[in-house]
N, C-alpha and C. Protein backbone atom coordinates (compact mmCIF):
# COMPACT_ATOMS: atom_id res chain seq x y z
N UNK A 1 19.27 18.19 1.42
CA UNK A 1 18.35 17.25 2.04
C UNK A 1 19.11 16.06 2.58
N UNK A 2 20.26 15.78 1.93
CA UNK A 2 20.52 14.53 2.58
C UNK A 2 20.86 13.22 1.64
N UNK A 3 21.56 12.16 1.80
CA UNK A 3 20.93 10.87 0.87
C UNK A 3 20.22 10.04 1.71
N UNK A 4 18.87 9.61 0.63
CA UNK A 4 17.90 9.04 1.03
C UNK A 4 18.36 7.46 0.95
N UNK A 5 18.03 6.38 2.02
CA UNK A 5 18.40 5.04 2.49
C UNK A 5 16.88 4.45 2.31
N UNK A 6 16.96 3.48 1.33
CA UNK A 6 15.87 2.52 0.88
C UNK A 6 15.91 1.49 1.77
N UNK A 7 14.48 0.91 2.57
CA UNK A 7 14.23 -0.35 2.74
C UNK A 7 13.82 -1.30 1.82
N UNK A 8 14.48 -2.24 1.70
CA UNK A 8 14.00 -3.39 0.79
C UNK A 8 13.26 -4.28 1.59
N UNK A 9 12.61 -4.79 0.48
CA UNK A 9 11.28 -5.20 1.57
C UNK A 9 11.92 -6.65 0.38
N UNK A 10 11.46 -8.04 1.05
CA UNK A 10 11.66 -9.46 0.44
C UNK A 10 10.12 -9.75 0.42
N UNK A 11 9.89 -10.82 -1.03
CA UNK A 11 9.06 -11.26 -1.24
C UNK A 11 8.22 -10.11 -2.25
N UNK A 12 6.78 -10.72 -2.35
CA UNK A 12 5.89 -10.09 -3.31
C UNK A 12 5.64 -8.40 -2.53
N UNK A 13 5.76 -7.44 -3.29
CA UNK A 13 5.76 -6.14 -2.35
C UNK A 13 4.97 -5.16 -3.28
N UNK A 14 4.30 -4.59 -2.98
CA UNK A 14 3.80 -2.37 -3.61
C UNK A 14 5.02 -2.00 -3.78
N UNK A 15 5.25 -1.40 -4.91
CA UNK A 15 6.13 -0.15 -5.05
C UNK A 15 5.36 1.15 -5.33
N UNK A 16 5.85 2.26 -5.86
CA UNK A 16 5.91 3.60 -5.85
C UNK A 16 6.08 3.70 -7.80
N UNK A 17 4.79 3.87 -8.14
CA UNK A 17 4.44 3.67 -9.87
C UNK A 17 5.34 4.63 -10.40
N UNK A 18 5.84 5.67 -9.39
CA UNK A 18 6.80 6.41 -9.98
C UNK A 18 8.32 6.62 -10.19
N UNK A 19 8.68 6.14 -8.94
CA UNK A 19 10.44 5.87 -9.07
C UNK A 19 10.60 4.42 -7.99
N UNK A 20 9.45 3.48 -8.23
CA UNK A 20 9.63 2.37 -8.17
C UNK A 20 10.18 1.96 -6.72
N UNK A 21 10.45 3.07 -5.66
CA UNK A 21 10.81 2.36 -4.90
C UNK A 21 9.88 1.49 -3.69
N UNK A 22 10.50 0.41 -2.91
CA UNK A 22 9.43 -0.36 -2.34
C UNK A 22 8.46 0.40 -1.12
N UNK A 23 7.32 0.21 -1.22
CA UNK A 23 6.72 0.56 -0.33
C UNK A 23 5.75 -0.10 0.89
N UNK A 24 5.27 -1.54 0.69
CA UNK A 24 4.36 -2.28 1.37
C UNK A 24 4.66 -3.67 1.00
N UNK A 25 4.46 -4.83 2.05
CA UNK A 25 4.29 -5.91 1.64
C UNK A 25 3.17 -6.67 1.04
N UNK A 26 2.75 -7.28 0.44
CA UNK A 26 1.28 -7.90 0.19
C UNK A 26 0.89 -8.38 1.31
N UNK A 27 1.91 -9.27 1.99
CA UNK A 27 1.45 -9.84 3.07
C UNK A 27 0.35 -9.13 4.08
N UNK A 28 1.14 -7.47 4.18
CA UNK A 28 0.53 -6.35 5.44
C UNK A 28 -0.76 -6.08 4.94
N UNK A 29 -1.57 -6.25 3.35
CA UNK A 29 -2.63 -5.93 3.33
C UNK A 29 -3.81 -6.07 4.17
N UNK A 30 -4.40 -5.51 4.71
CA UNK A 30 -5.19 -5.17 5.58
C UNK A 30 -6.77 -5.34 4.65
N UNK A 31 -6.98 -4.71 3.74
CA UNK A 31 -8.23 -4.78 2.72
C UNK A 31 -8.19 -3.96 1.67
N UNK A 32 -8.69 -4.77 0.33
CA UNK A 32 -8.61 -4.16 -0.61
C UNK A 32 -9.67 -3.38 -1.34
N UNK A 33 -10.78 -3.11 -0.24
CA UNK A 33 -11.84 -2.44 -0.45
C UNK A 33 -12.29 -1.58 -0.09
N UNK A 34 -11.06 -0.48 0.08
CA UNK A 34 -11.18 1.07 0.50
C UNK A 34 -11.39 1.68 -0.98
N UNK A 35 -12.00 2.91 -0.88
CA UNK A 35 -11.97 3.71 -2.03
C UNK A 35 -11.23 5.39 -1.75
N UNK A 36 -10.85 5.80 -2.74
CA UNK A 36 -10.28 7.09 -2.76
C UNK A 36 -11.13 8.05 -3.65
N UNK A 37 -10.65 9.26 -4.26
CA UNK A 37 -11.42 10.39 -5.06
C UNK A 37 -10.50 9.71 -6.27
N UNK A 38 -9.87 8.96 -6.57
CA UNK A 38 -10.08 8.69 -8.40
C UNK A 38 -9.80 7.52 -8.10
N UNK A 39 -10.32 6.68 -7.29
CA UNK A 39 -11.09 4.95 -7.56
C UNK A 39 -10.49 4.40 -6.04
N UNK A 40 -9.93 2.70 -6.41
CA UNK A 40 -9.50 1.97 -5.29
C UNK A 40 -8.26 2.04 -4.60
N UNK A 41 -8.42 2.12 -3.32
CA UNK A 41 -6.89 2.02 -2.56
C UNK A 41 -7.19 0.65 -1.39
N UNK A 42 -5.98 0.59 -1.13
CA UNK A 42 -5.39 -0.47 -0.19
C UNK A 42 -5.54 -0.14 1.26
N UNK A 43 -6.00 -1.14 2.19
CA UNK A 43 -5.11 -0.44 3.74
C UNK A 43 -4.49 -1.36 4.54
N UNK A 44 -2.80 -0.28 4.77
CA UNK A 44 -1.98 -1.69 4.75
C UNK A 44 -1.51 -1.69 6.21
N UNK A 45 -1.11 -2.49 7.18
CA UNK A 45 -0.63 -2.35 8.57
C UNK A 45 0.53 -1.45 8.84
N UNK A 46 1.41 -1.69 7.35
CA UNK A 46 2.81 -1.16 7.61
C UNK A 46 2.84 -0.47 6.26
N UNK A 47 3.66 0.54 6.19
CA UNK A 47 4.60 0.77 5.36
C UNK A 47 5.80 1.35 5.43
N UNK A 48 6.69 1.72 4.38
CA UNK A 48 7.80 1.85 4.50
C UNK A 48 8.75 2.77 3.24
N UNK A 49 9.90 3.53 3.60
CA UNK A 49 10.39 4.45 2.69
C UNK A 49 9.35 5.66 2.49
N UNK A 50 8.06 5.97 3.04
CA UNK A 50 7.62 7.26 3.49
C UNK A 50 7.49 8.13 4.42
N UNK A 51 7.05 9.52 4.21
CA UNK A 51 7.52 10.37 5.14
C UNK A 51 5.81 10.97 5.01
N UNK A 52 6.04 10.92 6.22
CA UNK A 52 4.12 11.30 6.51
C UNK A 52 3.95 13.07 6.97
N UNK A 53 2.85 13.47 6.36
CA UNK A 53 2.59 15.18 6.88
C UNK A 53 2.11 15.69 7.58
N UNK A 54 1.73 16.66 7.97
CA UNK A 54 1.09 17.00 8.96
C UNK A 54 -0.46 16.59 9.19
N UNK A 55 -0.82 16.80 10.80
CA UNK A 55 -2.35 15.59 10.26
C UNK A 55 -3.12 16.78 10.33
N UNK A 56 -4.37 16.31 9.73
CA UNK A 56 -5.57 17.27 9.83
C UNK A 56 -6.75 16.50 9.71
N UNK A 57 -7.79 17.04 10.55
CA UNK A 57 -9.25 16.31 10.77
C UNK A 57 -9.88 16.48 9.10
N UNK A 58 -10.37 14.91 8.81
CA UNK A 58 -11.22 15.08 7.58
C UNK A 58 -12.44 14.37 7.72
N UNK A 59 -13.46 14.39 7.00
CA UNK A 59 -14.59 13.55 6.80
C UNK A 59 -14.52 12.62 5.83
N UNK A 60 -14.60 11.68 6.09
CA UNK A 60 -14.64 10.70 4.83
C UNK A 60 -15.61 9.63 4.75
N UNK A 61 -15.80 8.94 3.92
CA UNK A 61 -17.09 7.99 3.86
C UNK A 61 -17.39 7.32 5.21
N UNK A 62 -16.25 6.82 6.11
CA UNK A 62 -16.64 6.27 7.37
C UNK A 62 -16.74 7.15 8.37
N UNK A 63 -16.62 8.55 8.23
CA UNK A 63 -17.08 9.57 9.57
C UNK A 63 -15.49 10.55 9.67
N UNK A 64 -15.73 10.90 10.29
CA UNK A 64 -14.33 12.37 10.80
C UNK A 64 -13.26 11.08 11.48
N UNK A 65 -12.18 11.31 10.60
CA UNK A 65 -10.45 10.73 11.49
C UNK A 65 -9.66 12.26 10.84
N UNK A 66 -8.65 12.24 12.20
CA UNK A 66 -7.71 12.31 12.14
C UNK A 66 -6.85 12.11 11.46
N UNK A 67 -6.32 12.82 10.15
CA UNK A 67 -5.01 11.60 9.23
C UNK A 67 -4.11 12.80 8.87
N UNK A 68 -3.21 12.26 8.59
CA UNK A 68 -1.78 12.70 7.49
C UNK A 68 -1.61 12.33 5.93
N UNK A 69 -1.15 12.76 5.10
CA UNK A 69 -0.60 12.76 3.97
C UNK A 69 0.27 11.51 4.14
N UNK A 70 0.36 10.56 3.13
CA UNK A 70 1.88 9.91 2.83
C UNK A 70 2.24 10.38 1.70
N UNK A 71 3.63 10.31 1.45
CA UNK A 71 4.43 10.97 0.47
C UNK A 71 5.46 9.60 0.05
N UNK A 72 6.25 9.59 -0.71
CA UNK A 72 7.36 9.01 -1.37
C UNK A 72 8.56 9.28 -0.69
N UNK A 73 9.13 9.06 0.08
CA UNK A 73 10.37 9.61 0.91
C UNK A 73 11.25 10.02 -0.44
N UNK A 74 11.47 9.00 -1.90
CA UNK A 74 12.01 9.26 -2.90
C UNK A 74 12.18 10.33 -3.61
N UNK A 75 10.68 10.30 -4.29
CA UNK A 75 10.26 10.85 -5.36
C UNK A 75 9.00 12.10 -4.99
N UNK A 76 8.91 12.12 -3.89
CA UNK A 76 8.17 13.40 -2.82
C UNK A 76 6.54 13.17 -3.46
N UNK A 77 6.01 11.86 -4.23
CA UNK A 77 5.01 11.79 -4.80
C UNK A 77 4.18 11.03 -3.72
N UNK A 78 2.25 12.17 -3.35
CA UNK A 78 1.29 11.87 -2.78
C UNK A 78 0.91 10.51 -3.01
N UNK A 79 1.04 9.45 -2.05
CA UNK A 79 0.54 7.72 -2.04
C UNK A 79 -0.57 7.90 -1.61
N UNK A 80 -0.89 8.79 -0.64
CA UNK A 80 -2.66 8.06 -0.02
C UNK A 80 -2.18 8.59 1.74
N UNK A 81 -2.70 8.17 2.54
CA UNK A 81 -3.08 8.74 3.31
C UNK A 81 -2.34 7.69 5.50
N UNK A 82 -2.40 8.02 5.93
CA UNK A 82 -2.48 7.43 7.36
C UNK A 82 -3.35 7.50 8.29
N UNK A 83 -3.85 6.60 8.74
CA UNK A 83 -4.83 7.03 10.11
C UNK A 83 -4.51 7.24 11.59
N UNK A 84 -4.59 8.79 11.99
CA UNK A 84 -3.77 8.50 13.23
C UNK A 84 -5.02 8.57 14.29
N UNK A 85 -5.73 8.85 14.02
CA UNK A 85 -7.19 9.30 15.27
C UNK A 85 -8.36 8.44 14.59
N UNK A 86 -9.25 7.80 14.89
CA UNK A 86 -10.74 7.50 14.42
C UNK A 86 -11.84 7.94 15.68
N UNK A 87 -12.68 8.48 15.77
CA UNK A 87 -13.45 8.99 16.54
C UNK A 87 -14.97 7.94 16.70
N UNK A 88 -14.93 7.20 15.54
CA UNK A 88 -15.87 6.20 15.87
C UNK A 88 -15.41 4.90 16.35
N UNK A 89 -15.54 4.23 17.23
CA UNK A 89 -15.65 2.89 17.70
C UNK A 89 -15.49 2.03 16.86
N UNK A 90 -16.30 1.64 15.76
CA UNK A 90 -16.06 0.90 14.75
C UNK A 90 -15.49 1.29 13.54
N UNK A 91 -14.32 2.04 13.87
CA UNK A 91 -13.33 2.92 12.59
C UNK A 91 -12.13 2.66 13.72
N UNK A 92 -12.05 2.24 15.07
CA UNK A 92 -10.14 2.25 15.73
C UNK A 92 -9.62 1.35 14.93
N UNK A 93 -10.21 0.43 14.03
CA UNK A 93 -9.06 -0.33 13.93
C UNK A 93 -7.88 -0.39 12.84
N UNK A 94 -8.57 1.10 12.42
CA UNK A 94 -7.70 1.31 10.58
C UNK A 94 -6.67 2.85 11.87
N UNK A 95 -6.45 3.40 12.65
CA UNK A 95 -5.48 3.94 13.67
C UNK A 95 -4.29 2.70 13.19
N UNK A 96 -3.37 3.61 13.15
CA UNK A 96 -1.76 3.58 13.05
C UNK A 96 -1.47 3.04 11.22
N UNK A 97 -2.94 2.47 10.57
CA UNK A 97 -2.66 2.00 9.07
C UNK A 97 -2.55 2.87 8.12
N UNK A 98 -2.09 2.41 6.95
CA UNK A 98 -1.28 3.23 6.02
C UNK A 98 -2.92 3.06 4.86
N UNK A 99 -3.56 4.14 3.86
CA UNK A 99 -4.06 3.82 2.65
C UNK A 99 -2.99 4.05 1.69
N UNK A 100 -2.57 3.85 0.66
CA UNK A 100 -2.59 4.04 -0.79
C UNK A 100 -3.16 3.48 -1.77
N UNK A 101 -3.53 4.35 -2.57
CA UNK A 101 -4.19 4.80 -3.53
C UNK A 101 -3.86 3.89 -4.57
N UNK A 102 -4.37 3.16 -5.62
CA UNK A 102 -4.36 1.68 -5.82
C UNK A 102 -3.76 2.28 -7.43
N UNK A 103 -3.77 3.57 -8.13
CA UNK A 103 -3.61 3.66 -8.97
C UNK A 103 -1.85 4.71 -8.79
N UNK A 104 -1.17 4.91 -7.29
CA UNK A 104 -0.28 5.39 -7.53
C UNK A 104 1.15 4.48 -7.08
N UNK A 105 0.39 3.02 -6.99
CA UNK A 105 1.60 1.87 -6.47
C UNK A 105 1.37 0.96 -7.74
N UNK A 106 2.46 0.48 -7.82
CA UNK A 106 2.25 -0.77 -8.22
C UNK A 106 2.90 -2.37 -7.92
N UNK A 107 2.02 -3.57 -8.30
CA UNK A 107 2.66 -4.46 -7.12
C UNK A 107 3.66 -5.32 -8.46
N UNK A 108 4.88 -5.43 -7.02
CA UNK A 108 6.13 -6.48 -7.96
C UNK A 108 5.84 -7.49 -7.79
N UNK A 109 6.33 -9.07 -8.44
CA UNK A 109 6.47 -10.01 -8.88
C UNK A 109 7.59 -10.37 -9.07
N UNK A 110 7.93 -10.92 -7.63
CA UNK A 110 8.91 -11.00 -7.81
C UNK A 110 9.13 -13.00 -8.37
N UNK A 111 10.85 -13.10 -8.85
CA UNK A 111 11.29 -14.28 -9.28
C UNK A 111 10.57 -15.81 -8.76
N UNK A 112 10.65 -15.44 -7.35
CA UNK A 112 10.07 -16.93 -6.59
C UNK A 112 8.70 -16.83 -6.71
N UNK A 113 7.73 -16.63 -6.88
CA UNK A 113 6.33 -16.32 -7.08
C UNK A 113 5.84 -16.28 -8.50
N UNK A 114 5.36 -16.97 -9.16
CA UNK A 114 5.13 -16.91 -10.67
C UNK A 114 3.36 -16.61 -10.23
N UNK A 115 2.53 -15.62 -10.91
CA UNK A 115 1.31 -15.41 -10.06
C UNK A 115 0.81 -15.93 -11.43
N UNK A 116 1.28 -15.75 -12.75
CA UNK A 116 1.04 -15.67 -14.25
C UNK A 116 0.68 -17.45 -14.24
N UNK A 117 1.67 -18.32 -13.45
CA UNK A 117 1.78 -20.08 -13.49
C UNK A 117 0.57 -19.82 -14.20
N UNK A 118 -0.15 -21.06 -15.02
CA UNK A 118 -1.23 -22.16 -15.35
C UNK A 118 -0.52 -22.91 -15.40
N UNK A 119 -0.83 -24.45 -15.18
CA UNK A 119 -1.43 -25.89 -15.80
C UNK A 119 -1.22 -25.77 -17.29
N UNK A 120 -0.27 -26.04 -17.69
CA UNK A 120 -0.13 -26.54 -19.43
C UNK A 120 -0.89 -27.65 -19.78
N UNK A 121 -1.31 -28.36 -20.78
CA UNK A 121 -1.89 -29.14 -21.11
C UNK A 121 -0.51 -30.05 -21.38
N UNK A 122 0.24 -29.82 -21.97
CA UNK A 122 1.32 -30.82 -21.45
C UNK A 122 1.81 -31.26 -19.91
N UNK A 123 1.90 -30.00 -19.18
CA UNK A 123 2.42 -31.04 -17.98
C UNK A 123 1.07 -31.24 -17.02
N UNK A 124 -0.10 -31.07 -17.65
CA UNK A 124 -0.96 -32.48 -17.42
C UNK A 124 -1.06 -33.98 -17.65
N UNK A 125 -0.86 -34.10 -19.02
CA UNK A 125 -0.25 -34.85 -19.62
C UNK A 125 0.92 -35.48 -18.80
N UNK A 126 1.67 -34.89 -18.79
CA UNK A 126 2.74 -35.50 -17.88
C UNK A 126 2.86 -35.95 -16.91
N UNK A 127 1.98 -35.49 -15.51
CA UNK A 127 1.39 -35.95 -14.66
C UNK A 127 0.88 -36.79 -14.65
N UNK A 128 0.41 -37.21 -15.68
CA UNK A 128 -0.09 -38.68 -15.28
C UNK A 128 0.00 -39.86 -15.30
């Protein structure tokens, strides 16, 4: 097959719950209120380090698209899906976006970003 070449993505990012590698920025989130067949997924503008499959017409809660498989370029593990066709008018605008599946990524945290921070009651205190 080859050796496989990782994009690193900077800042808060999705990885791949399985061999961790990066896959999406937070930033590219698009909405977090898509659903899949075993719960919530994401839809993101971009992604990255996957290899997409062949497309085939499906029906899904918003009407018949056009989509592909995404895969793990890594770890060859199913993320969720791409939109390459929408046939309804008010469905073009998820065309060229990435879903995954909210239970097969998970998001990093990275060093510069503390998301965990609170307000101590000391350095309230201190503040003032």
């Amino acid at each position: 097959m080859g050796r496989v070449f990782l994009v690193e993505l900077e800042g808060r990012s999705y990885r791949c719950r399985y061999c961790h590698s990066p896959l999406a920025l937070a930033d590219d989130v698009v909405s977090r209120s898509f659903n899949c067949s075993r719960g919530r997924a994401y839809l993101f503008n971009n992604a990255v380090n996957v290899s997409v499959g062949p497309t085939e017409e499906r029906t899904m809660i918003s009407g018949l698209h056009t989509v592909s498989d995404v895969f793990c370029c890594c770890c060859g593990q199913i993320l969720g899906w791409k939109y390459v066709t929408a046939y309804d008018k008010s469905q073009k605008y998820k065309e060229g976006k990435f879903v995954l599946e909210r239970w097969r990524i998970a998001e990093e945290v990275t060093d510069e970003v503390n998301l965990d921070a609170r307000l101590a009651l000391s350095d309230a205190e201190n503040a003032q």
